[in-house]
PDB file of N, CA and C in Angstrom:
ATOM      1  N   UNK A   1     -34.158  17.793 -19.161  1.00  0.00           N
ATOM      2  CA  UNK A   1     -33.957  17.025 -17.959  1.00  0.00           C
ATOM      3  C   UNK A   1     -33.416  15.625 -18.285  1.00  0.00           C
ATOM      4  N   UNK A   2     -34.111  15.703 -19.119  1.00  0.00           N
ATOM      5  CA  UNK A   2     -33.299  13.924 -19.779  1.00  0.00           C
ATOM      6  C   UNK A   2     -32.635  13.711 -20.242  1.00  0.00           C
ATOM      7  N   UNK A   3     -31.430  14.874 -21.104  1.00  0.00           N
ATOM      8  CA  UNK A   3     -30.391  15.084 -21.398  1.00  0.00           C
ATOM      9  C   UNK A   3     -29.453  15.059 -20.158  1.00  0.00           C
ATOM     10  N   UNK A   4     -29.857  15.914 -19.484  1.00  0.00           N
ATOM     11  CA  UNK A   4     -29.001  15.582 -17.898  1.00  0.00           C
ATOM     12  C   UNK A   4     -28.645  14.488 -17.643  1.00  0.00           C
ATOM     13  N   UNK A   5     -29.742  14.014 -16.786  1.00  0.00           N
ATOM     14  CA  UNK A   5     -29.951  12.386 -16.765  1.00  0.00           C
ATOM     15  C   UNK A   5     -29.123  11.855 -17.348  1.00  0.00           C
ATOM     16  N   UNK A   6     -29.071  11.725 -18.348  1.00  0.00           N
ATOM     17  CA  UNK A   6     -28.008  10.601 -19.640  1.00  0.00           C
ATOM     18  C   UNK A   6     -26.557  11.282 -19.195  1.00  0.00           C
ATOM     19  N   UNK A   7     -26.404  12.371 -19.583  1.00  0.00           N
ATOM     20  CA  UNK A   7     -25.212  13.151 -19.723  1.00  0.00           C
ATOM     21  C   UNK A   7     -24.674  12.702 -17.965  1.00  0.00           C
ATOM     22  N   UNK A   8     -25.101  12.491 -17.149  1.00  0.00           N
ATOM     23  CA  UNK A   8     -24.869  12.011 -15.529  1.00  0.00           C
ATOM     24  C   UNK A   8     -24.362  10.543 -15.543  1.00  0.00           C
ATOM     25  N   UNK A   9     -25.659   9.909 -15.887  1.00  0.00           N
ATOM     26  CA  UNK A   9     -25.143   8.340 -16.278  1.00  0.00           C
ATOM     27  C   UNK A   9     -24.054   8.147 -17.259  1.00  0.00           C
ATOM     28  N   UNK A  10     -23.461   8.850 -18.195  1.00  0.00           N
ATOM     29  CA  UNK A  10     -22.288   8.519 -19.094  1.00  0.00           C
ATOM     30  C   UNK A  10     -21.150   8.862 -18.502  1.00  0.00           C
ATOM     31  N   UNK A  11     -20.931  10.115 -17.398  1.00  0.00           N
ATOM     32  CA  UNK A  11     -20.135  10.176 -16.395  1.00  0.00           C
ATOM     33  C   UNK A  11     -19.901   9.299 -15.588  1.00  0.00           C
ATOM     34  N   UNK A  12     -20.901   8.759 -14.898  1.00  0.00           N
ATOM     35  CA  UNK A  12     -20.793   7.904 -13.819  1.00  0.00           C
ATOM     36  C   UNK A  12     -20.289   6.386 -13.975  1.00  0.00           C
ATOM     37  N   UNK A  13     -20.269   6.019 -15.076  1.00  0.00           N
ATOM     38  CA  UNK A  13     -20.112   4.772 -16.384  1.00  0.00           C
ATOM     39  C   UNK A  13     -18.546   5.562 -16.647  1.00  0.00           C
ATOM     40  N   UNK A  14     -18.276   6.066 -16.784  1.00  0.00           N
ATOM     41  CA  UNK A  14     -16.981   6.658 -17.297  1.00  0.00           C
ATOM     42  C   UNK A  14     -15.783   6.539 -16.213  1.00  0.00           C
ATOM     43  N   UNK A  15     -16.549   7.472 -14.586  1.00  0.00           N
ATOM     44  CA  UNK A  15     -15.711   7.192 -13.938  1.00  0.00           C
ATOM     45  C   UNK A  15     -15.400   6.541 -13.290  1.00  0.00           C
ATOM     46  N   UNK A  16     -16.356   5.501 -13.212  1.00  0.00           N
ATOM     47  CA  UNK A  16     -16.423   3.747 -12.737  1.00  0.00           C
ATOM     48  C   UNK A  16     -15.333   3.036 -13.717  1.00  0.00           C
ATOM     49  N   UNK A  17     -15.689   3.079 -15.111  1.00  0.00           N
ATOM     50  CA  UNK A  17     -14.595   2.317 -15.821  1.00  0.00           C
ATOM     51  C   UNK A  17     -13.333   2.614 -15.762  1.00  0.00           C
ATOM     52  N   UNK A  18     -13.104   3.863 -15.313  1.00  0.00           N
ATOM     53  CA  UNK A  18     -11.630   4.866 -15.399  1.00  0.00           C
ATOM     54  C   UNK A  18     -11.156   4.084 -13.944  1.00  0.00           C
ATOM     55  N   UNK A  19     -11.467   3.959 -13.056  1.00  0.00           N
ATOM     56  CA  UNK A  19     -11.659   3.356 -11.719  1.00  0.00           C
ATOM     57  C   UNK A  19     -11.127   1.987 -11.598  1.00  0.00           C
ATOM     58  N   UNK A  20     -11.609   0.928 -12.484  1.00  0.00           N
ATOM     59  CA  UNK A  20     -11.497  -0.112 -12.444  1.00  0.00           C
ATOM     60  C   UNK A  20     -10.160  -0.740 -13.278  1.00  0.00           C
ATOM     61  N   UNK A  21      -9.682   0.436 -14.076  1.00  0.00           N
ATOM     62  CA  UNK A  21      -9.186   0.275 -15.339  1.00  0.00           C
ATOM     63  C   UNK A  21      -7.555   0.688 -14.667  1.00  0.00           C
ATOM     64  N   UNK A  22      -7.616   1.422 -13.436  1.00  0.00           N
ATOM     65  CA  UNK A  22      -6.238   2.410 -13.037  1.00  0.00           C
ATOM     66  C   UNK A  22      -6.028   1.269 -11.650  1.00  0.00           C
ATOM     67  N   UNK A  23      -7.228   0.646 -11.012  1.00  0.00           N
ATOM     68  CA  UNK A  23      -6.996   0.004  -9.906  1.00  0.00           C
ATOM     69  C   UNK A  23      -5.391  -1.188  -9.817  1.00  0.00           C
ATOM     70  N   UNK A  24      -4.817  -1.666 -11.002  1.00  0.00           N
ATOM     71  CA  UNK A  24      -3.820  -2.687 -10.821  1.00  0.00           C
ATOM     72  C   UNK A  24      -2.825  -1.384 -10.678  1.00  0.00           C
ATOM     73  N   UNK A  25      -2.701   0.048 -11.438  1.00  0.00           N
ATOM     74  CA  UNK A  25      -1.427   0.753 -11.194  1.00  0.00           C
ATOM     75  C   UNK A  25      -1.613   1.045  -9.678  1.00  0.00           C
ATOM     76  N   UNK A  26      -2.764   1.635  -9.329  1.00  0.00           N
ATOM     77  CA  UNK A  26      -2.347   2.332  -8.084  1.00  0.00           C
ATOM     78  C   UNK A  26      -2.078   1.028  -6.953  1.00  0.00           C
ATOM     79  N   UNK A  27      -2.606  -0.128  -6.837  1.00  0.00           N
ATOM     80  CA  UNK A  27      -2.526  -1.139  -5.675  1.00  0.00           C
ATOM     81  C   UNK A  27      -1.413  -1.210  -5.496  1.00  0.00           C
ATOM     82  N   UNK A  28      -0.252  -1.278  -7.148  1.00  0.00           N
ATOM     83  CA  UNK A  28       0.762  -1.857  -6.596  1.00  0.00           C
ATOM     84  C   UNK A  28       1.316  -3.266  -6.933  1.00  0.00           C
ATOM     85  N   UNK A  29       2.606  -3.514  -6.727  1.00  0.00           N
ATOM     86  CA  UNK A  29       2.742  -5.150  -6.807  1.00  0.00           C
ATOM     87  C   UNK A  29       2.488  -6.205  -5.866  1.00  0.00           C
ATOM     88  N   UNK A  30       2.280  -7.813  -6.071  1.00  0.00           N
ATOM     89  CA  UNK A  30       1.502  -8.770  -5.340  1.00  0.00           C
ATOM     90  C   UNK A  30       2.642  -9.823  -5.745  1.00  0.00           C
ATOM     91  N   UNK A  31       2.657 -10.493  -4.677  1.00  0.00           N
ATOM     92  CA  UNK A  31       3.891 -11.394  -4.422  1.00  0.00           C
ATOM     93  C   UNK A  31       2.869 -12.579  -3.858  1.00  0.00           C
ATOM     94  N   UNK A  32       2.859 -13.968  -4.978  1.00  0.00           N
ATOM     95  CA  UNK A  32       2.191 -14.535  -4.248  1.00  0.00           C
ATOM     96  C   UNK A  32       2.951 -16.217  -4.292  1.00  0.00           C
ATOM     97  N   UNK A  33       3.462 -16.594  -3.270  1.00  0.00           N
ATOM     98  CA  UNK A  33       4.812 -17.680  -3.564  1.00  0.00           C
ATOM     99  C   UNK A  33       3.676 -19.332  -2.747  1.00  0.00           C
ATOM    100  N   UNK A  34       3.665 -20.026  -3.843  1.00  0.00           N
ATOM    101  CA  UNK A  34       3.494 -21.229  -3.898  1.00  0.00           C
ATOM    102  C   UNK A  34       4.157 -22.396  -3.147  1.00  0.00           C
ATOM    103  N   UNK A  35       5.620 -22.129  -2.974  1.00  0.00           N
ATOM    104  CA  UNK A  35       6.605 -23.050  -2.130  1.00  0.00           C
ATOM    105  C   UNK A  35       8.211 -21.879  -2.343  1.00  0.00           C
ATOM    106  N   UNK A  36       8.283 -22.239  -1.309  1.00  0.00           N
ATOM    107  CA  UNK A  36       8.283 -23.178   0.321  1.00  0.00           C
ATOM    108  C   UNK A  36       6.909 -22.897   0.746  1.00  0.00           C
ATOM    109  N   UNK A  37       6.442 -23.291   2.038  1.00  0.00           N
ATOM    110  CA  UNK A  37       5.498 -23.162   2.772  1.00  0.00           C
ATOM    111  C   UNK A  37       6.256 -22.238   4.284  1.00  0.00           C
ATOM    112  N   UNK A  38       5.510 -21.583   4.807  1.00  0.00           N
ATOM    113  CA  UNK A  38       6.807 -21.062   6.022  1.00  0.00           C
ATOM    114  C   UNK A  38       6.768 -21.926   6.699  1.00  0.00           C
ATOM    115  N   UNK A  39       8.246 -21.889   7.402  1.00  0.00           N
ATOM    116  CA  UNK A  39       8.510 -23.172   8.424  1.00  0.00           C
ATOM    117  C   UNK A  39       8.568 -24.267   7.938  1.00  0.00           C
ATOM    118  N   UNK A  40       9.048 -24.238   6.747  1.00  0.00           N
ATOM    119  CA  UNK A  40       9.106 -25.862   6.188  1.00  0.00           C
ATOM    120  C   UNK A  40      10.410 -25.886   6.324  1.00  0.00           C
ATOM    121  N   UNK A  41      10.564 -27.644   6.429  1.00  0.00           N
ATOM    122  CA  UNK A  41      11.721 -28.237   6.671  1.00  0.00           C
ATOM    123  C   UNK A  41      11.923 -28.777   4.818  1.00  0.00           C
ATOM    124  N   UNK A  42      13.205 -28.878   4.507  1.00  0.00           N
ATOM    125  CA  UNK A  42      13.774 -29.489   3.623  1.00  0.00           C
ATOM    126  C   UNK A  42      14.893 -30.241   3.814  1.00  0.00           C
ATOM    127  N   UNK A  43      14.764 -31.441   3.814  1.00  0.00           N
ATOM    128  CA  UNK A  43      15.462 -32.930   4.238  1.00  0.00           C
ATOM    129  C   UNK A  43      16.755 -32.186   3.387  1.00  0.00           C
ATOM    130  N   UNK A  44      16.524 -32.025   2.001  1.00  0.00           N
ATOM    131  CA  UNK A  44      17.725 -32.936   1.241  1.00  0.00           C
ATOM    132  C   UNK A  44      18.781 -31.558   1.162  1.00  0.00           C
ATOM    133  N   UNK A  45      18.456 -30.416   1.517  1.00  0.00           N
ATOM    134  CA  UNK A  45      19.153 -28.879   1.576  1.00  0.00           C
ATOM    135  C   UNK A  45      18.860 -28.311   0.320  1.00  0.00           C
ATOM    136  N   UNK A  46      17.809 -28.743  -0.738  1.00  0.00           N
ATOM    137  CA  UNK A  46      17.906 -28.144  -1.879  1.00  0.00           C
ATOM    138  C   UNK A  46      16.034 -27.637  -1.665  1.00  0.00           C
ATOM    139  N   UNK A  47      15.865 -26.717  -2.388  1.00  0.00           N
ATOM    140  CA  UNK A  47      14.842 -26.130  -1.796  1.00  0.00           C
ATOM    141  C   UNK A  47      14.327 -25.219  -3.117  1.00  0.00           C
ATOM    142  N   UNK A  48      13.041 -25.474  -3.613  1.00  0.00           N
ATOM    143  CA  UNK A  48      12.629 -25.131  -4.881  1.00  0.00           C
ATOM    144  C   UNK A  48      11.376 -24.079  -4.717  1.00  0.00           C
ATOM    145  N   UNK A  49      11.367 -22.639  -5.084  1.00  0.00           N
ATOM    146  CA  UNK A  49      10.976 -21.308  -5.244  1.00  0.00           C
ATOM    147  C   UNK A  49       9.944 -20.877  -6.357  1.00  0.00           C
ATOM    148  N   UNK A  50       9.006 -21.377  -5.664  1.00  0.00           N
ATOM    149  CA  UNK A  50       7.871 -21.093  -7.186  1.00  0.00           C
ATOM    150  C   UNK A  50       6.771 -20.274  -6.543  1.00  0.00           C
ATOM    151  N   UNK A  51       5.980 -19.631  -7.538  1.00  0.00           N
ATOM    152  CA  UNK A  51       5.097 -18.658  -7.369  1.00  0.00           C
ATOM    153  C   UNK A  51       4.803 -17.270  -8.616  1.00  0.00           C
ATOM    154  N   UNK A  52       4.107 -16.787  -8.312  1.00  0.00           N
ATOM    155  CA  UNK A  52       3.869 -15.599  -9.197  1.00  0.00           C
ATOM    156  C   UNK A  52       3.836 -13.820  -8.631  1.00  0.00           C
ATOM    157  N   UNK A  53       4.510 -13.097  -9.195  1.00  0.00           N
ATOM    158  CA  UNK A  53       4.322 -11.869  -9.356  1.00  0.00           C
ATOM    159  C   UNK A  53       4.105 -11.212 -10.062  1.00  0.00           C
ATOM    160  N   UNK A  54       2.779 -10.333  -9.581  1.00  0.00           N
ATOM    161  CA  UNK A  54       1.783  -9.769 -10.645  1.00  0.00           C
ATOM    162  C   UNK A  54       1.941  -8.556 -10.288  1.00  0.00           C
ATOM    163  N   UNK A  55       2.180  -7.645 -11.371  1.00  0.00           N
ATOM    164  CA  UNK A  55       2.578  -5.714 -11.538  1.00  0.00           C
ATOM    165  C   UNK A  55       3.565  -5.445 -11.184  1.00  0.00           C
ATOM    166  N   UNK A  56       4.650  -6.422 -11.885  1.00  0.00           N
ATOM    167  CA  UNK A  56       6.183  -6.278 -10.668  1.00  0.00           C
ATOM    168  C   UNK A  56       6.714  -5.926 -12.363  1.00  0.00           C
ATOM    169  N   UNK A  57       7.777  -4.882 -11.696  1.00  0.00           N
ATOM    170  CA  UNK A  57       8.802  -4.657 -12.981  1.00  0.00           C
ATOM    171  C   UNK A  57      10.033  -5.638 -12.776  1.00  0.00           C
ATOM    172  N   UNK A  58      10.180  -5.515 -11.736  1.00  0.00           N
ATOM    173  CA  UNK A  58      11.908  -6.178 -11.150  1.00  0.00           C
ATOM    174  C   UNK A  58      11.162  -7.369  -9.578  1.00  0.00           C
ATOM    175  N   UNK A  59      11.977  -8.284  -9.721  1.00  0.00           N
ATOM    176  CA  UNK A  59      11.914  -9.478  -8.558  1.00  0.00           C
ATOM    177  C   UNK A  59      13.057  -9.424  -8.127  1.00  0.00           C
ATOM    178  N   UNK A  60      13.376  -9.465  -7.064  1.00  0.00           N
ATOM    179  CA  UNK A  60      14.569 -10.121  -6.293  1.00  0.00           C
ATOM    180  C   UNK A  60      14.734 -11.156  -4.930  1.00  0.00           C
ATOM    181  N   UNK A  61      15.196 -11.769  -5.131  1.00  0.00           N
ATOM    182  CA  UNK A  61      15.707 -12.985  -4.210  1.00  0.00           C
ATOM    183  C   UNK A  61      16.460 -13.059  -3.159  1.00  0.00           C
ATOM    184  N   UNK A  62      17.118 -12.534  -2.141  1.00  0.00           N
ATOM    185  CA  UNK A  62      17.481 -12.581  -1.136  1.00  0.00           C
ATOM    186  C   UNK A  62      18.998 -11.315  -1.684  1.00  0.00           C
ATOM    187  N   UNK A  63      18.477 -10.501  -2.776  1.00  0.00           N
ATOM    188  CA  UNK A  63      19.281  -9.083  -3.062  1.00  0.00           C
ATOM    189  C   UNK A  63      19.632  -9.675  -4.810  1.00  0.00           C
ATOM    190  N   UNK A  64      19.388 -10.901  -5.050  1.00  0.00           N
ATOM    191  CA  UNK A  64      19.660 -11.067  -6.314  1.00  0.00           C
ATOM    192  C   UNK A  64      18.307 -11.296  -7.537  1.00  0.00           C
ATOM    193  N   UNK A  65      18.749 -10.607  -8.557  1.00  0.00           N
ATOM    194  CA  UNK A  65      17.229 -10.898  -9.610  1.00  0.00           C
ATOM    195  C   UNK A  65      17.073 -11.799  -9.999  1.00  0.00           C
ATOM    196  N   UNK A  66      15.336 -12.153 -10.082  1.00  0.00           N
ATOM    197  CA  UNK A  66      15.182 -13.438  -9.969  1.00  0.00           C
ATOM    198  C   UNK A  66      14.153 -12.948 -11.389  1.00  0.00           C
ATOM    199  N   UNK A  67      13.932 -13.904 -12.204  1.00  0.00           N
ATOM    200  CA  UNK A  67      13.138 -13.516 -13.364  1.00  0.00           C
ATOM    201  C   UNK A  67      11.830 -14.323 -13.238  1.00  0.00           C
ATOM    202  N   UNK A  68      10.991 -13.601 -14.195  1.00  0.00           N
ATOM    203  CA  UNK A  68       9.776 -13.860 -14.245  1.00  0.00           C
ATOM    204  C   UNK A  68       9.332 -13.962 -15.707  1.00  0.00           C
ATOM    205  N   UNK A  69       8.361 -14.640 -15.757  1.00  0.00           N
ATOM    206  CA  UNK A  69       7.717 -14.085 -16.953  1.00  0.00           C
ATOM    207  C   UNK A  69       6.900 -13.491 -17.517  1.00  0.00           C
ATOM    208  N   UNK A  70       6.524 -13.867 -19.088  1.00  0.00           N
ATOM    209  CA  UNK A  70       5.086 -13.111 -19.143  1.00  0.00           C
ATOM    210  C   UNK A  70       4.036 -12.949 -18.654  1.00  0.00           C
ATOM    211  N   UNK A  71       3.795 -14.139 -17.574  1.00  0.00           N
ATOM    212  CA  UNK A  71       2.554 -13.842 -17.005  1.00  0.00           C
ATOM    213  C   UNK A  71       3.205 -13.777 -15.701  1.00  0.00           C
ATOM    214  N   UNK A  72       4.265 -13.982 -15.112  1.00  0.00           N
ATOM    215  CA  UNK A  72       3.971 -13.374 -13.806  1.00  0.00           C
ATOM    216  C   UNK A  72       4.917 -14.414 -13.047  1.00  0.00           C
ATOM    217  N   UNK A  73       4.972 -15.943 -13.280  1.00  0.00           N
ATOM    218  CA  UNK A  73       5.404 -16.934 -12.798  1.00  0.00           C
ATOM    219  C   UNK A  73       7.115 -17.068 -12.473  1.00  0.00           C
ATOM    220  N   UNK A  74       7.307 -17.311 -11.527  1.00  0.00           N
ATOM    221  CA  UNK A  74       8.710 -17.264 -11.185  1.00  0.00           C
ATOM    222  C   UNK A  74       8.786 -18.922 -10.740  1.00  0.00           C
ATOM    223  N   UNK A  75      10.145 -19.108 -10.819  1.00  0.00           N
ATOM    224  CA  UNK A  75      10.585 -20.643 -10.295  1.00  0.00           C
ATOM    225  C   UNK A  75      12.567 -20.887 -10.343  1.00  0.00           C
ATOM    226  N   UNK A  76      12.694 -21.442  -9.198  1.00  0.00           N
ATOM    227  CA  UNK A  76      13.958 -21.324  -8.850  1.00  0.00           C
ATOM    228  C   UNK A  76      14.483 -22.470  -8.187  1.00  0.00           C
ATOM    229  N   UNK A  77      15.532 -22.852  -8.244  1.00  0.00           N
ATOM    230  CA  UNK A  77      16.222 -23.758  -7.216  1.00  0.00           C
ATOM    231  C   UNK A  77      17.123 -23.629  -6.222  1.00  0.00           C
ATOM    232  N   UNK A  78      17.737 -23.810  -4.740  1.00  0.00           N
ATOM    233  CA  UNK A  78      18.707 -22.823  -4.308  1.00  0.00           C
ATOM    234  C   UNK A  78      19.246 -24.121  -2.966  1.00  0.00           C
ATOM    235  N   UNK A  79      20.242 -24.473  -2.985  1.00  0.00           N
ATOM    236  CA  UNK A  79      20.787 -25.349  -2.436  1.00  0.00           C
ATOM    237  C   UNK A  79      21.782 -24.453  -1.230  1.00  0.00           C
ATOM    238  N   UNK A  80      20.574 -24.655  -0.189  1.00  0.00           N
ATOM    239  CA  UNK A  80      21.116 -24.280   1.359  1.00  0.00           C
ATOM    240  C   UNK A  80      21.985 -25.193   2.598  1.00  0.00           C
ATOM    241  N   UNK A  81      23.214 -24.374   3.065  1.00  0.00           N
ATOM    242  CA  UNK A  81      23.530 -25.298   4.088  1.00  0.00           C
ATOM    243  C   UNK A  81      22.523 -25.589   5.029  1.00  0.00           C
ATOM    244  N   UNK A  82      22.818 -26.180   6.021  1.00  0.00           N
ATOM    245  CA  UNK A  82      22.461 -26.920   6.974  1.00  0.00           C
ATOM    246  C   UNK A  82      21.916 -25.261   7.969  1.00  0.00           C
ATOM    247  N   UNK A  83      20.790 -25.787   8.580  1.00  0.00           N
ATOM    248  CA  UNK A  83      20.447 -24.928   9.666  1.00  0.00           C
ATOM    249  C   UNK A  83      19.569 -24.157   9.310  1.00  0.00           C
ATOM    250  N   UNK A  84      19.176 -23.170   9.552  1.00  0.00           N
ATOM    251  CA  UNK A  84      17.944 -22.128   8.884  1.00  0.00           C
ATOM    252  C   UNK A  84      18.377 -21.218   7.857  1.00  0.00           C
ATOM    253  N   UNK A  85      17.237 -20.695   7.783  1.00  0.00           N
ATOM    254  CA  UNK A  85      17.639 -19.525   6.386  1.00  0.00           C
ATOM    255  C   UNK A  85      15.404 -18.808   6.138  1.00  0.00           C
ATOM    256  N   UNK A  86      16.227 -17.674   6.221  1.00  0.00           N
ATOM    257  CA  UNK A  86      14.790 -16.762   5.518  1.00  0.00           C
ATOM    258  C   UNK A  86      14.515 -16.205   3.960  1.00  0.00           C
ATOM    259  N   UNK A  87      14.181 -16.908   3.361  1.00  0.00           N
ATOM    260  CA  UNK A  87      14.251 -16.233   1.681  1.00  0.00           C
ATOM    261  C   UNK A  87      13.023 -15.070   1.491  1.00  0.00           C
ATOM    262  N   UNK A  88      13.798 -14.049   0.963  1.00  0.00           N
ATOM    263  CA  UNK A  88      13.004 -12.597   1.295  1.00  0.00           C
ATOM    264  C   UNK A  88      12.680 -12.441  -0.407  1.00  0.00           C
ATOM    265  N   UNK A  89      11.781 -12.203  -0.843  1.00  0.00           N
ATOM    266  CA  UNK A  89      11.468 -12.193  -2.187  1.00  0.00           C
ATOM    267  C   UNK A  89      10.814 -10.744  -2.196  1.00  0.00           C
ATOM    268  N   UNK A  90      11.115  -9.802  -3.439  1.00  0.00           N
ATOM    269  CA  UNK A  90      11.151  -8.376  -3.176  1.00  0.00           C
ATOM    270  C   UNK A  90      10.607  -7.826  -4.574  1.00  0.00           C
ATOM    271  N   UNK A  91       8.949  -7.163  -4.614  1.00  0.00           N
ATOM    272  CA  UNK A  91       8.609  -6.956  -6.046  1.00  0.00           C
ATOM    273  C   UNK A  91       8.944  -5.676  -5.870  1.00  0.00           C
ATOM    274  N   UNK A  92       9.247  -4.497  -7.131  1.00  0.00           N
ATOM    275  CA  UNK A  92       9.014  -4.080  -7.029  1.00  0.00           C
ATOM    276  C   UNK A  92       8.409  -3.365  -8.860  1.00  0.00           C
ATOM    277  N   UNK A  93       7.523  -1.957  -8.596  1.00  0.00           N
ATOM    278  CA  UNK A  93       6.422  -1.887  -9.598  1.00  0.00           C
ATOM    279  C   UNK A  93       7.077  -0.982 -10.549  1.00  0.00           C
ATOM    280  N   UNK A  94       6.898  -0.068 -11.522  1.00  0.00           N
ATOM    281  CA  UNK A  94       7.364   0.850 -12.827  1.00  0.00           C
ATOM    282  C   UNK A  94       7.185   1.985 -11.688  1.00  0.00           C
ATOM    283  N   UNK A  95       6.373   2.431 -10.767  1.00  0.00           N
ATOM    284  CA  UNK A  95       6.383   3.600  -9.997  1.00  0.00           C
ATOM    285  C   UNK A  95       7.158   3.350  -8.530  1.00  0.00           C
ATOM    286  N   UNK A  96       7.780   2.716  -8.479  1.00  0.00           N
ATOM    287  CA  UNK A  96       8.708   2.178  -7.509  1.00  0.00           C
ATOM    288  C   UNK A  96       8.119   2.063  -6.441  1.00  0.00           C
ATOM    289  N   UNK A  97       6.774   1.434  -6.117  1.00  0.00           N
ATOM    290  CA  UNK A  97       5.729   0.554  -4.781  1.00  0.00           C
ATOM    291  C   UNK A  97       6.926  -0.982  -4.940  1.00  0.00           C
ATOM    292  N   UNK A  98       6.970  -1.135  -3.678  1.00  0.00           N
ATOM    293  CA  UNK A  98       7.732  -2.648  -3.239  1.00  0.00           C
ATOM    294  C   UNK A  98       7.318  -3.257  -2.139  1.00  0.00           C
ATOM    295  N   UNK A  99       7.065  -4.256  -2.793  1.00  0.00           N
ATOM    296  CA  UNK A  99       6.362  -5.347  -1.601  1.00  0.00           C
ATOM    297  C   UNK A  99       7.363  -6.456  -1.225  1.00  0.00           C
ATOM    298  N   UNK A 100       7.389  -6.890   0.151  1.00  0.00           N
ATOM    299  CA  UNK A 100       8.473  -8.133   0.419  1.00  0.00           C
ATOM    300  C   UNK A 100       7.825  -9.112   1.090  1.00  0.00           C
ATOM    301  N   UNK A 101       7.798 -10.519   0.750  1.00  0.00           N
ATOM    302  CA  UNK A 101       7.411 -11.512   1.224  1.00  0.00           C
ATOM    303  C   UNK A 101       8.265 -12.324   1.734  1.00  0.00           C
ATOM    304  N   UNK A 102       8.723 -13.004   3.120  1.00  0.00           N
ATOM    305  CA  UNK A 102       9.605 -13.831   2.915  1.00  0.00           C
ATOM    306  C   UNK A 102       8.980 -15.429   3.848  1.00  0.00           C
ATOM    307  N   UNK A 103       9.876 -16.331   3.637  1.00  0.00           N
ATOM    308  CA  UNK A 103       9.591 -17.539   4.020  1.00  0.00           C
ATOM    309  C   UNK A 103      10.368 -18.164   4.986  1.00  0.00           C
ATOM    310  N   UNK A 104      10.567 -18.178   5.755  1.00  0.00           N
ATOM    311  CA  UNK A 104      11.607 -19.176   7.085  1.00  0.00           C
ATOM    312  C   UNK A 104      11.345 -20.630   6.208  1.00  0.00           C
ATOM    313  N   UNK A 105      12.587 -21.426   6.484  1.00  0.00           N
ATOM    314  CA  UNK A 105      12.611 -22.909   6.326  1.00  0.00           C
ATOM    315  C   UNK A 105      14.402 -23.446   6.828  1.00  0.00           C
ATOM    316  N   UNK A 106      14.149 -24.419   6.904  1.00  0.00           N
ATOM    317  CA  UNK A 106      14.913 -25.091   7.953  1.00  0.00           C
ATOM    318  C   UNK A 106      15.131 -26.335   7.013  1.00  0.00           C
ATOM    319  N   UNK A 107      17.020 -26.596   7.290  1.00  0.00           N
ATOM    320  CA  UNK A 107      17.521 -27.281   6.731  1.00  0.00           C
ATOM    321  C   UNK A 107      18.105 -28.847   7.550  1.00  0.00           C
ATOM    322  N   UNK A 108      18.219 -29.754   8.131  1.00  0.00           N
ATOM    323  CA  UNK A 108      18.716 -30.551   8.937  1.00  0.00           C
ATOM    324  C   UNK A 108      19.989 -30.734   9.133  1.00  0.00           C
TER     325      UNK A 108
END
């Protein structure tokens, strides 16, 4: 009976760790952008793109690749005309899950 017991608990320990261990493949990628803020205004038309993506194979920027690094951190600069604009930032993962975040901001 107490072989059971154990032999139950080393399963249950097993498929908890197996669980915790697969949870970043299956979620997916996470897009998490620092600036702009949405709805921000930028006086001078130049407008600076920072943030991190975590479980992303490929980033892209409004259809163009935007790089990242080893840990995840992206940063960019992008000099907009006058008037609005939506920057659509696009992860996507090694099993092809894609997440899109984007930001409205406004130019004067």
């Amino acid at each position: 009976m107490l072989a059971r017991a154990l032999a139950a608990l080393a399963l249950v320990i097993l498929v908890g760790y197996g669980a915790i261990e697969a949870w970043p493949l299956v979620s997916g990628p996470h897009i998490s952008i620092d600036s702009p803020l949405d709805h921000s205004v930028a006086t001078e038309g130049t407008i600076t793109i920072t943030g991190r993506a975590l479980r992303t194979e490929t980033l892209w920027l409004n259809g163009g690749p935007l790089l990242i690094d080893q840990k995840g951190a992206f940063s960019t600069s992008l000099l907009l005309p006058s008037g609005g604009a939506i920057l659509s930032l696009t992860a996507t993962d090694r099993f092809g899950h894609e997440i899109t975040e984007r930001r409205a901001v406004f130019i004067p």
